[in-house]
N, C-alpha and C. Protein backbone atom coordinates (compact mmCIF):
# COMPACT_ATOMS: atom_id res chain seq x y z
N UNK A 1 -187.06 100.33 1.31
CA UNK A 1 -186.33 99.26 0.66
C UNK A 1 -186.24 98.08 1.61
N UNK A 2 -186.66 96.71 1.07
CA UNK A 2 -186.57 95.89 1.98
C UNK A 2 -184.91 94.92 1.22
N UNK A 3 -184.33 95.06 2.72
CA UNK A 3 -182.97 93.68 2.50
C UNK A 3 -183.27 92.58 2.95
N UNK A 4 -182.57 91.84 2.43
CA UNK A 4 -183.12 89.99 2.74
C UNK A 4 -181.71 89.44 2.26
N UNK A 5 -181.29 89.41 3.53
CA UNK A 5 -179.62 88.77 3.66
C UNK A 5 -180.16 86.58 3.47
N UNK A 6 -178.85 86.12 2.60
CA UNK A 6 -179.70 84.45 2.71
C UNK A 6 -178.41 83.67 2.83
N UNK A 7 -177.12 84.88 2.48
CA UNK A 7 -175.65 84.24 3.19
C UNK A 7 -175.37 85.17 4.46
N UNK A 8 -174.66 84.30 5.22
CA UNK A 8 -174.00 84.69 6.65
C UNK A 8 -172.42 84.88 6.88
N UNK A 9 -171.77 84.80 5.93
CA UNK A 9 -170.64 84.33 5.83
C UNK A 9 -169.72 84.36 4.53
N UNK A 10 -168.44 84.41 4.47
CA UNK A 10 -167.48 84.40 2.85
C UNK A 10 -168.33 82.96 2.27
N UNK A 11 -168.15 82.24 3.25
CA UNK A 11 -168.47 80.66 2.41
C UNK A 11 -170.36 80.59 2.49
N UNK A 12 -170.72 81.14 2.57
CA UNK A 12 -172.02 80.46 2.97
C UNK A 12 -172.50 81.02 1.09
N UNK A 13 -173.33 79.76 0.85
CA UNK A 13 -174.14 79.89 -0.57
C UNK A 13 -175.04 81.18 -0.79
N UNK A 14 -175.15 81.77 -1.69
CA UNK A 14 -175.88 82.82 -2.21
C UNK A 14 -177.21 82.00 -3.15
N UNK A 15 -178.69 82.14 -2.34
CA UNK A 15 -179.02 81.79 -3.20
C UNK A 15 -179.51 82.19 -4.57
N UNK A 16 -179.38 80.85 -5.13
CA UNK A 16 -179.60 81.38 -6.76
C UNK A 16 -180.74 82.24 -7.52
N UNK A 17 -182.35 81.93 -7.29
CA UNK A 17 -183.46 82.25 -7.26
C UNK A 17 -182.92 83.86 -6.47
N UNK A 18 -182.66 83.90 -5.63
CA UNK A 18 -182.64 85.43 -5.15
C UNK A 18 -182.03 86.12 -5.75
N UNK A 19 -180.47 85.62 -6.21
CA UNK A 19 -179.48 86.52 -6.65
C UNK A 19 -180.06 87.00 -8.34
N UNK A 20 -181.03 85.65 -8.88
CA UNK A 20 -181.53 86.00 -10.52
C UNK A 20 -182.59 87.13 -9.62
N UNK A 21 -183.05 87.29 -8.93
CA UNK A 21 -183.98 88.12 -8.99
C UNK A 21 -183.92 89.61 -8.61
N UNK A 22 -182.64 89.24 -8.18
CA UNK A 22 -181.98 91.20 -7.78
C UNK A 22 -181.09 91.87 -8.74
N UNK A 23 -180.36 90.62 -9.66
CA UNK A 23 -179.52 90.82 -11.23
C UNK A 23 -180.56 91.37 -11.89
N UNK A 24 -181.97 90.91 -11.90
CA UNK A 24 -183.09 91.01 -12.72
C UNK A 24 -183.81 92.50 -13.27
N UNK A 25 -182.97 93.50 -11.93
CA UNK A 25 -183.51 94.64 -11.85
C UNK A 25 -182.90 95.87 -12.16
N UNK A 26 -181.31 94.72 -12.73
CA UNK A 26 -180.72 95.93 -13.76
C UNK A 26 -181.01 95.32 -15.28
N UNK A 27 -181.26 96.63 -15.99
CA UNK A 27 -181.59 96.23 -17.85
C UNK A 27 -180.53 95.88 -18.38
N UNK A 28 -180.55 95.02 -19.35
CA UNK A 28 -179.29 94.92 -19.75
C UNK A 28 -179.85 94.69 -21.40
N UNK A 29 -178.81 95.10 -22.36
CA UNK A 29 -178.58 94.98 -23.65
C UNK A 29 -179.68 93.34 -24.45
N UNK A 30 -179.30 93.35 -25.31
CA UNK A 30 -179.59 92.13 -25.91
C UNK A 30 -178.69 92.58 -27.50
N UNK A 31 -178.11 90.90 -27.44
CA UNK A 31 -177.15 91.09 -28.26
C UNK A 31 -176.96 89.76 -29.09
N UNK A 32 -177.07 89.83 -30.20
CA UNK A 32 -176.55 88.51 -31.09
C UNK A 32 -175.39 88.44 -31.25
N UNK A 33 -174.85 86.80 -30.92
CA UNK A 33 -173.07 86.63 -30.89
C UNK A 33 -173.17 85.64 -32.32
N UNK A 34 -172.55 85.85 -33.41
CA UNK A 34 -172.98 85.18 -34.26
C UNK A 34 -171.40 85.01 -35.24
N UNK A 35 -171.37 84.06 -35.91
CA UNK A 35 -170.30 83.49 -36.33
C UNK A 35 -170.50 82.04 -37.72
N UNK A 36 -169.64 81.94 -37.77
CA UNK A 36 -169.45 80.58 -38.99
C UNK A 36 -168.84 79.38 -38.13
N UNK A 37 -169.66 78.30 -38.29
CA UNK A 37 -169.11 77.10 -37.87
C UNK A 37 -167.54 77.20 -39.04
N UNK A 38 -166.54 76.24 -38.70
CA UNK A 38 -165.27 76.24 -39.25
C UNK A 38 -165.45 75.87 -40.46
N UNK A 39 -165.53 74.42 -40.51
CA UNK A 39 -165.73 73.31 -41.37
C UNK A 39 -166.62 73.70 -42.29
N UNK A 40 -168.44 73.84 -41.60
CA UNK A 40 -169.35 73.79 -42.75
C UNK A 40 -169.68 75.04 -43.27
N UNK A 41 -168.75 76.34 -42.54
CA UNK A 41 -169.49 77.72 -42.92
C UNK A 41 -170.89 77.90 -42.45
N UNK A 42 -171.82 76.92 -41.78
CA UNK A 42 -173.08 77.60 -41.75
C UNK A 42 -172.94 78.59 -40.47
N UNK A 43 -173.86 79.08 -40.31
CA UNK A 43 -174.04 79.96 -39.99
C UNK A 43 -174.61 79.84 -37.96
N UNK A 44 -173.78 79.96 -37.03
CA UNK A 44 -174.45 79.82 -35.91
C UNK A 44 -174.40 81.12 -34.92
N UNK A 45 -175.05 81.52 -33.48
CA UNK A 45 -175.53 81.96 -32.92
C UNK A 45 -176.38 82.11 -31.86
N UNK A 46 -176.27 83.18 -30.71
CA UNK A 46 -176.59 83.11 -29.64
C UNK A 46 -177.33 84.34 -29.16
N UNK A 47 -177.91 84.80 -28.08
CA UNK A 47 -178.50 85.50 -27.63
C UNK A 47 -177.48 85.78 -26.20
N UNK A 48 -176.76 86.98 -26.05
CA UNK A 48 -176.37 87.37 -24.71
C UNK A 48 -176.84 88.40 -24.12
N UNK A 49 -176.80 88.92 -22.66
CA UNK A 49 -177.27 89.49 -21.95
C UNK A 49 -176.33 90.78 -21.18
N UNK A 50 -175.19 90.06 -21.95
CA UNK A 50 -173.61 90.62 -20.95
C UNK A 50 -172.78 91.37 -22.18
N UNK A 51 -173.06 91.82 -22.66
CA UNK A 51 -172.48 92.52 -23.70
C UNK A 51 -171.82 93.93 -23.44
N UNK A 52 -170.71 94.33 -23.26
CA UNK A 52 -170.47 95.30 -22.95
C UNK A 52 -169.09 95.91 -23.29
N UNK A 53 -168.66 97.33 -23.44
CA UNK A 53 -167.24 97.65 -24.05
C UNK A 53 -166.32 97.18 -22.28
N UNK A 54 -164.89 96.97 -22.82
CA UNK A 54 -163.88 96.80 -22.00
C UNK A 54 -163.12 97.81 -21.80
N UNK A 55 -162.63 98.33 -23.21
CA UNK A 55 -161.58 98.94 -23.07
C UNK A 55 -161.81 99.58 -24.55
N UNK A 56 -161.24 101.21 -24.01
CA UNK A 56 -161.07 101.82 -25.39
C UNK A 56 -159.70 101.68 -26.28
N UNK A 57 -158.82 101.68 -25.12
CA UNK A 57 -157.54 101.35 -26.28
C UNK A 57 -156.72 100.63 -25.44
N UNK A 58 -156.92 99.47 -26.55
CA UNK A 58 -157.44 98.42 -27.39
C UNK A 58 -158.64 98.83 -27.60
N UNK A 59 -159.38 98.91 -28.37
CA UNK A 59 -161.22 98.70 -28.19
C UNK A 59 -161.31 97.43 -28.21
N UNK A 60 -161.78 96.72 -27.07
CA UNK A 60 -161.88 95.60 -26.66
C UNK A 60 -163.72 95.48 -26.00
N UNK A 61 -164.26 94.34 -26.26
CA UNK A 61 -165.25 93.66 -26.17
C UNK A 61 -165.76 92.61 -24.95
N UNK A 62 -166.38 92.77 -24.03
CA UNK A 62 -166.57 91.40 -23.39
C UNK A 62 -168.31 90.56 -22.96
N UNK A 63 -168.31 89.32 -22.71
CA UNK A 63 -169.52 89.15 -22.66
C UNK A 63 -169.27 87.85 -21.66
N UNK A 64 -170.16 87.25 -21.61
CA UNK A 64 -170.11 85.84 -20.84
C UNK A 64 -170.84 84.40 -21.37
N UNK A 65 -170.89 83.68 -21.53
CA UNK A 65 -171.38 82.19 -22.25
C UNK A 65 -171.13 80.98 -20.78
N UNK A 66 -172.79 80.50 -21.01
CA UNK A 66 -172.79 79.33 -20.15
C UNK A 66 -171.90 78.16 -20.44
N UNK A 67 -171.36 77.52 -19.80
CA UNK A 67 -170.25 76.58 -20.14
C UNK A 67 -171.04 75.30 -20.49
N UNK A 68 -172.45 75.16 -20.37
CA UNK A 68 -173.48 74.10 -21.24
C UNK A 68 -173.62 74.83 -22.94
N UNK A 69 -173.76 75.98 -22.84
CA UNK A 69 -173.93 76.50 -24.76
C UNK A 69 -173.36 75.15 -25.27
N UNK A 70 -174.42 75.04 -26.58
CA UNK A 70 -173.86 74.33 -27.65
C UNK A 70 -173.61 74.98 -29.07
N UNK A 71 -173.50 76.48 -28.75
CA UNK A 71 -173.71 77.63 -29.76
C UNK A 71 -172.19 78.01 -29.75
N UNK A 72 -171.72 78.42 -28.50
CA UNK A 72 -170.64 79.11 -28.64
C UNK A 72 -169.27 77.90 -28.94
N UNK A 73 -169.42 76.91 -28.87
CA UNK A 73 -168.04 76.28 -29.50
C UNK A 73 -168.39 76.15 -30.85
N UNK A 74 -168.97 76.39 -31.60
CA UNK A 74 -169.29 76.32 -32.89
C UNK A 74 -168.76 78.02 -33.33
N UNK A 75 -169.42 78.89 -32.80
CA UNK A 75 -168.92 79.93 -33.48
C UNK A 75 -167.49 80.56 -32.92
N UNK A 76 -167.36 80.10 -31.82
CA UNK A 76 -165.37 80.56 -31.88
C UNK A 76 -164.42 79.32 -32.88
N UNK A 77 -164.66 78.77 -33.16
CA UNK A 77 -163.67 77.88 -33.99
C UNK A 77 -162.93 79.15 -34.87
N UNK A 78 -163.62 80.04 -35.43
CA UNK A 78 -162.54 80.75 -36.62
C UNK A 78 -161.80 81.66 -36.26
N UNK A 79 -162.08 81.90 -34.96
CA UNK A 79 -161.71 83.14 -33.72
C UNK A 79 -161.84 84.33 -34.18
N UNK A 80 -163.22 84.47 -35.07
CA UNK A 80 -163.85 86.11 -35.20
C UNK A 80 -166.03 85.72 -34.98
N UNK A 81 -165.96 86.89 -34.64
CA UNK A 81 -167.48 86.73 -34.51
C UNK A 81 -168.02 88.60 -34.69
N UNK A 82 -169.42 88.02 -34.65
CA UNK A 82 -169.87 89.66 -35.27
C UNK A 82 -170.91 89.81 -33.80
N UNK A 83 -171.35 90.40 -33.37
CA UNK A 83 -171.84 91.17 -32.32
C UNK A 83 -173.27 92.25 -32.68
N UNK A 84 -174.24 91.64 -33.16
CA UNK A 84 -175.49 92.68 -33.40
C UNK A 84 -176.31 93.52 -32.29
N UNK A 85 -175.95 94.34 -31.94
CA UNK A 85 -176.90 94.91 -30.58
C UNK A 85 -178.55 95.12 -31.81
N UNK A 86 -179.58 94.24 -30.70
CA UNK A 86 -180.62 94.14 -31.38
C UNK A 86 -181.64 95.10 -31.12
N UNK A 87 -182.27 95.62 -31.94
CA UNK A 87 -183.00 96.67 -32.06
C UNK A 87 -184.74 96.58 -31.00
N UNK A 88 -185.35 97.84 -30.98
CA UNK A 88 -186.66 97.55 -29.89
C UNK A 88 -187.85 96.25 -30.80
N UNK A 89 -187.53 96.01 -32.09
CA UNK A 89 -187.89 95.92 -32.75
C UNK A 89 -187.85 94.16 -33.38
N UNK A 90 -186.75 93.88 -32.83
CA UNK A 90 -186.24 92.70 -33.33
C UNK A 90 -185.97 92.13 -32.08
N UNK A 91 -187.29 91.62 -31.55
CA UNK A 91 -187.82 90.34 -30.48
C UNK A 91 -187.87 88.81 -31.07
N UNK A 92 -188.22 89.09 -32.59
CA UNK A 92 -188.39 87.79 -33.44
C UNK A 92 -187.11 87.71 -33.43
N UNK A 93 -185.66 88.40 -33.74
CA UNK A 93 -184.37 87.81 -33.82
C UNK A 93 -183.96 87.08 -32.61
N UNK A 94 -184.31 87.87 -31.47
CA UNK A 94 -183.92 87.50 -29.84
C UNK A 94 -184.47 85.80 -29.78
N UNK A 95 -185.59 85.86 -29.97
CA UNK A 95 -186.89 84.31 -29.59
C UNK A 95 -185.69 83.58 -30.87
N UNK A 96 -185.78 83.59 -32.06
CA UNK A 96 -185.63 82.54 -33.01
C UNK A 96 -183.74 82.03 -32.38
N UNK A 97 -182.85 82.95 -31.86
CA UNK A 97 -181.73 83.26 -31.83
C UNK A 97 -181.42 82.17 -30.13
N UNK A 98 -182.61 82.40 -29.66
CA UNK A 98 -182.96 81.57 -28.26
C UNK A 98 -183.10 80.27 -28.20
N UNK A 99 -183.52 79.40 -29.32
CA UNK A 99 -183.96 78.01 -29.49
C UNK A 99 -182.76 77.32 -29.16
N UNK A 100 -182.99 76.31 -28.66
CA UNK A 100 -182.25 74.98 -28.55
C UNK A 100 -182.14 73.78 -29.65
N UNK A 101 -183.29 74.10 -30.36
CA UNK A 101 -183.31 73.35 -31.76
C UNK A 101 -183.72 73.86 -33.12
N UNK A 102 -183.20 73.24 -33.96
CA UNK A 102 -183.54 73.63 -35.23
C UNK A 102 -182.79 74.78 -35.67
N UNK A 103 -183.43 75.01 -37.22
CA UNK A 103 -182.52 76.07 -37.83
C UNK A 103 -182.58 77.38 -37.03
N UNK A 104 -181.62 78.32 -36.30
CA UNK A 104 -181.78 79.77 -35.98
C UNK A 104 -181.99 80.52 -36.24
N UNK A 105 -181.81 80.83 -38.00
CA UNK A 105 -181.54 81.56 -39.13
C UNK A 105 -182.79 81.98 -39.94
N UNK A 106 -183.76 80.90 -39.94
CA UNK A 106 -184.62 80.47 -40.51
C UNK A 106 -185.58 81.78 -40.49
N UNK A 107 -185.93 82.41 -41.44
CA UNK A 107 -187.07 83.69 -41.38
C UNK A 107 -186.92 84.82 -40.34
N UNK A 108 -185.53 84.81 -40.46
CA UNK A 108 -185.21 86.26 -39.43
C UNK A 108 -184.17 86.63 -40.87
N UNK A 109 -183.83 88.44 -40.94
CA UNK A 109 -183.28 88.36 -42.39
C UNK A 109 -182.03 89.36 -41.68
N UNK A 110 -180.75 88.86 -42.12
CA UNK A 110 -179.41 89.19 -42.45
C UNK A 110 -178.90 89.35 -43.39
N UNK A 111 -177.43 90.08 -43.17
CA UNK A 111 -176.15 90.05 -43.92
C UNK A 111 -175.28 89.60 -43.74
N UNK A 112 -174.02 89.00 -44.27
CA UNK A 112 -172.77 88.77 -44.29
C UNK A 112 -171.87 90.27 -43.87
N UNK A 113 -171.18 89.95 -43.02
CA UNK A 113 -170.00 90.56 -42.31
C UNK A 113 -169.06 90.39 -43.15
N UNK A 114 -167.83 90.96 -43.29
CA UNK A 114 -166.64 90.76 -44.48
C UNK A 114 -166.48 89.54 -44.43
N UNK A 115 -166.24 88.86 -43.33
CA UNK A 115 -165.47 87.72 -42.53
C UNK A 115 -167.10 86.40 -42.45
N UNK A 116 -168.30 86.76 -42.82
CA UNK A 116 -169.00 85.94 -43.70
C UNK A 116 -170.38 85.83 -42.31
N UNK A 117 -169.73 86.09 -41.07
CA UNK A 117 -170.86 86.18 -39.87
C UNK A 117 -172.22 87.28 -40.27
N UNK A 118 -173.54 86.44 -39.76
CA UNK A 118 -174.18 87.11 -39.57
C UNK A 118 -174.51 88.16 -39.02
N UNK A 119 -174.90 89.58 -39.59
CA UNK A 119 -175.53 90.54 -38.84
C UNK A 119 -176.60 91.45 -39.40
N UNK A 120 -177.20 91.12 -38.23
CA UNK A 120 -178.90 91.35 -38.57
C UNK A 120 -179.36 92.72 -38.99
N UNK A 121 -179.84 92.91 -40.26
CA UNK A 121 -180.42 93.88 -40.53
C UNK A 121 -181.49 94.69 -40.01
N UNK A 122 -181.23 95.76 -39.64
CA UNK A 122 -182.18 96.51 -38.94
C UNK A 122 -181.91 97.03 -37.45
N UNK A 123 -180.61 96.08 -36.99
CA UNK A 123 -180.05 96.06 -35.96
C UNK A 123 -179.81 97.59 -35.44
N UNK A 124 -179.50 97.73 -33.91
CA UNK A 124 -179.35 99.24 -33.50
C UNK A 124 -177.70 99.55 -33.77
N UNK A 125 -177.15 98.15 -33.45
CA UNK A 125 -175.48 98.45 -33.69
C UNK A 125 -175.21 97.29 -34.24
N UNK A 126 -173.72 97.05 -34.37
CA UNK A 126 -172.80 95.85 -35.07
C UNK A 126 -171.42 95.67 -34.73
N UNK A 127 -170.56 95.11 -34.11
CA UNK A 127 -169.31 95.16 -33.88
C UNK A 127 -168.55 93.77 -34.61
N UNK A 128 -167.88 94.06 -35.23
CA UNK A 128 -167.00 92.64 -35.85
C UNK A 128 -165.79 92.72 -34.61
N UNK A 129 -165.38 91.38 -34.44
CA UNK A 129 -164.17 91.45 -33.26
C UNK A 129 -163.39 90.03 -33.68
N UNK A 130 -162.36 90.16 -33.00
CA UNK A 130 -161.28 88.76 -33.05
C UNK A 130 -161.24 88.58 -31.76
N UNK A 131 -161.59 87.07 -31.65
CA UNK A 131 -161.21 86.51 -30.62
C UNK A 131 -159.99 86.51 -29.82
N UNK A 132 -160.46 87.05 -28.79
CA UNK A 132 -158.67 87.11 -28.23
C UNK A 132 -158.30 86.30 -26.90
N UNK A 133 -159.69 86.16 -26.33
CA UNK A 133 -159.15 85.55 -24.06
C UNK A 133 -160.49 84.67 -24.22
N UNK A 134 -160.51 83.54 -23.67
CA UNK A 134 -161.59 82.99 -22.72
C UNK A 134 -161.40 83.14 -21.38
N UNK A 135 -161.86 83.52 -20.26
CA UNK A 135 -161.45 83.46 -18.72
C UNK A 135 -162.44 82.59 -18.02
N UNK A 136 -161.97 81.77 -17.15
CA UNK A 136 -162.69 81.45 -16.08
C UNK A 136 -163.60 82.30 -15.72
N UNK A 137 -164.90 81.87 -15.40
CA UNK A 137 -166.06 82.95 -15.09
C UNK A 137 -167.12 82.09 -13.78
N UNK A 138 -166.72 81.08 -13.31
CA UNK A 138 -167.52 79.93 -12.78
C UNK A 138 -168.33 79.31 -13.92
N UNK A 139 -169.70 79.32 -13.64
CA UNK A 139 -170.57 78.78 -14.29
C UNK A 139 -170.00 78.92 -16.16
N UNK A 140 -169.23 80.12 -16.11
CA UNK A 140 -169.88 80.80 -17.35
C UNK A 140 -168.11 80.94 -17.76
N UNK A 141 -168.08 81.07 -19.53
CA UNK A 141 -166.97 81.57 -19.92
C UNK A 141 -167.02 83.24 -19.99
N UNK A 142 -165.93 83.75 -19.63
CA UNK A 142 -165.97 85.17 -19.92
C UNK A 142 -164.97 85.40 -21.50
N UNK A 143 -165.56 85.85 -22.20
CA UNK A 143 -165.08 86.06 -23.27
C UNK A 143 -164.21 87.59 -23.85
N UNK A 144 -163.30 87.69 -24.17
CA UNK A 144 -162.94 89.32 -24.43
C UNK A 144 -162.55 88.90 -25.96
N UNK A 145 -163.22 89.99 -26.91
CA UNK A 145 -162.80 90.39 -28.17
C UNK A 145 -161.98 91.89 -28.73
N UNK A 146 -161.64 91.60 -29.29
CA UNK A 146 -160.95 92.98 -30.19
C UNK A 146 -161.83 93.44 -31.34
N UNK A 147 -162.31 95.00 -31.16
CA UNK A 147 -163.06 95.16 -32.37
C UNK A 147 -162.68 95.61 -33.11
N UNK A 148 -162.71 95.65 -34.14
CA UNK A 148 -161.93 94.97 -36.00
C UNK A 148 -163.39 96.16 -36.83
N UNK A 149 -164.58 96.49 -37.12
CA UNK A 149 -165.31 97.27 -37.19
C UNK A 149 -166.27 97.20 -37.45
N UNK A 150 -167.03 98.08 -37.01
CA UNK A 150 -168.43 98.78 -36.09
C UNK A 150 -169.22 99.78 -36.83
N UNK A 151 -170.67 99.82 -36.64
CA UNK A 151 -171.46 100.29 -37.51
C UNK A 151 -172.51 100.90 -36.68
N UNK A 152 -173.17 101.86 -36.28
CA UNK A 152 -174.50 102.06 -35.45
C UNK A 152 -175.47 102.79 -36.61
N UNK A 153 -176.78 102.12 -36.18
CA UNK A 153 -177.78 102.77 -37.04
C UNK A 153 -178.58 104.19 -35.79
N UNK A 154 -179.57 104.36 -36.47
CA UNK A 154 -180.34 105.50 -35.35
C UNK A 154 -181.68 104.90 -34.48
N UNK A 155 -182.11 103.66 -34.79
CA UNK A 155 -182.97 103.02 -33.76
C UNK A 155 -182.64 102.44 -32.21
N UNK A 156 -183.86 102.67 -31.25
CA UNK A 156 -183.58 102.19 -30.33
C UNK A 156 -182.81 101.00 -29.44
N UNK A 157 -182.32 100.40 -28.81
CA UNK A 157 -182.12 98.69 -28.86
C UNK A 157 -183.24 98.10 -27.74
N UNK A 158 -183.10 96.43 -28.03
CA UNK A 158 -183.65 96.02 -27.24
C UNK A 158 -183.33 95.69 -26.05
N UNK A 159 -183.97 95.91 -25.56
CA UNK A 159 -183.72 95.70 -23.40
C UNK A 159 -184.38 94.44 -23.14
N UNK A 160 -183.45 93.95 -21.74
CA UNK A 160 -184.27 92.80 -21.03
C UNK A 160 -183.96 93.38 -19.61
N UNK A 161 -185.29 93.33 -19.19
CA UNK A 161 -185.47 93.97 -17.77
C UNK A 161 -186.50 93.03 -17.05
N UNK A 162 -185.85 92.48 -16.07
CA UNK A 162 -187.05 91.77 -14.98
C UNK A 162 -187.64 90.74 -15.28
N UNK A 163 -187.08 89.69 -16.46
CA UNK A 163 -187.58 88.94 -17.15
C UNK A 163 -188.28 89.16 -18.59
N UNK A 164 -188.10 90.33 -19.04
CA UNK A 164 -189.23 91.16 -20.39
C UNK A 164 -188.54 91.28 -21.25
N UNK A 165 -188.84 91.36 -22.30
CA UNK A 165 -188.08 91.99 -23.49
C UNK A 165 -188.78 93.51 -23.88
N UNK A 166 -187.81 94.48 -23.99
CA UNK A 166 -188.97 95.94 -24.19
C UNK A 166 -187.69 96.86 -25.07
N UNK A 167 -188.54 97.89 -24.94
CA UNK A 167 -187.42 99.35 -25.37
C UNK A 167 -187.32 99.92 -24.69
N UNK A 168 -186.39 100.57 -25.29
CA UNK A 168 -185.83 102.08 -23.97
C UNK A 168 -186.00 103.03 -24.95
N UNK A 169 -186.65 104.33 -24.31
CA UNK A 169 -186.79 105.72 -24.97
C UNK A 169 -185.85 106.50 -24.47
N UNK A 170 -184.83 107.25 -24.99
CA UNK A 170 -184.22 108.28 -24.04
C UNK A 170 -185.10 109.46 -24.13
N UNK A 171 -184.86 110.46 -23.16
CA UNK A 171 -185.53 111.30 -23.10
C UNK A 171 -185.10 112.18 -23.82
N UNK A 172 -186.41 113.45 -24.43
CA UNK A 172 -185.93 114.27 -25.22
C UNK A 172 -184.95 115.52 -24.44
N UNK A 173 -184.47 115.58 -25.81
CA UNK A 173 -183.30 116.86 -25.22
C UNK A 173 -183.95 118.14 -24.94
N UNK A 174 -183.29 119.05 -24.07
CA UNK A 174 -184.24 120.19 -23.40
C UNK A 174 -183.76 121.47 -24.26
């Protein structure tokens, strides 16, 4: 194993390029954060990386959002959102869900959540939640939800590992 120290110190900078590239080498989820603008009802959404349970009781939710998103102040306005863990399968939801412009929605196919948020059919899971905390996160908002209810199907989800989008197989049982 090679180490490659690039701070010396509490204060000394971590650099960035290094630190994405050692974060890079744990997998993490892929997850649609998806919601209703207030006003027009349409329909908006994001792609996160940080998706993960908090707490069982409460069953509580948390994730993180860049404090540039122009996604996530649109879909907390109603202070509920739906949560799709995306399937090995649904790379086209991840890419279309990724854009900076144009419609998101557009030829990727959903449902309405009680509460009217998108969640993607075919998906591996689903969590509906109420907004409950934003926290300071530096760069990033840390978000915690309350989950309100949850659905899992039997397909794999999708992973991002090392820069990739892929699947995970678990292994068979012995």
């Amino acid at each position: 194993m090679t180490v490659i120290t690039t701070a010396t110190g509490a204060d000394a900078a971590v650099d960035q390029r290094l630190f994405r590239d050692v974060m890079g080498h744990l997998p993490t989820g892929v997850v649609a954060i998806t919601g209703l603008e207030a006003e027009s009802r349409r329909p908006a959404g994001m792609i996160v990386g940080t998706f993960q349970s908090l707490s069982l009781t409460p069953a509580l939710v948390t994730f993180s959002v860049d404090r540039s998103s122009t996604s996530w102040p649109k879909i907390r306005t109603t202070g509920r959102f739906s949560a799709s863990v995306l399937a090995e399968h649904q790379t086209d939801v991840c890419r279309a869900l990724s854009r900076r412009t144009g419609d998101k929605f557009e030829g990727v196919d959903w449902v309405a959540s009680p509460e009217g948020a998108p969640q993607f059919t075919g998906a591996a899971a689903w969590i509906d939640c109420e907004l409950l905390h934003e926290l300071d996160g530096g760069d990033h908002v840390i978000v915690v939800g309350r989950a309100l209810r949850m659905s899992a199907g039997a397909c794999e989800p999708l992973v991002f590992h090392k820069g990739k989008l892929g699947g995970y197989r678990a292994p068979a049982a012995a």
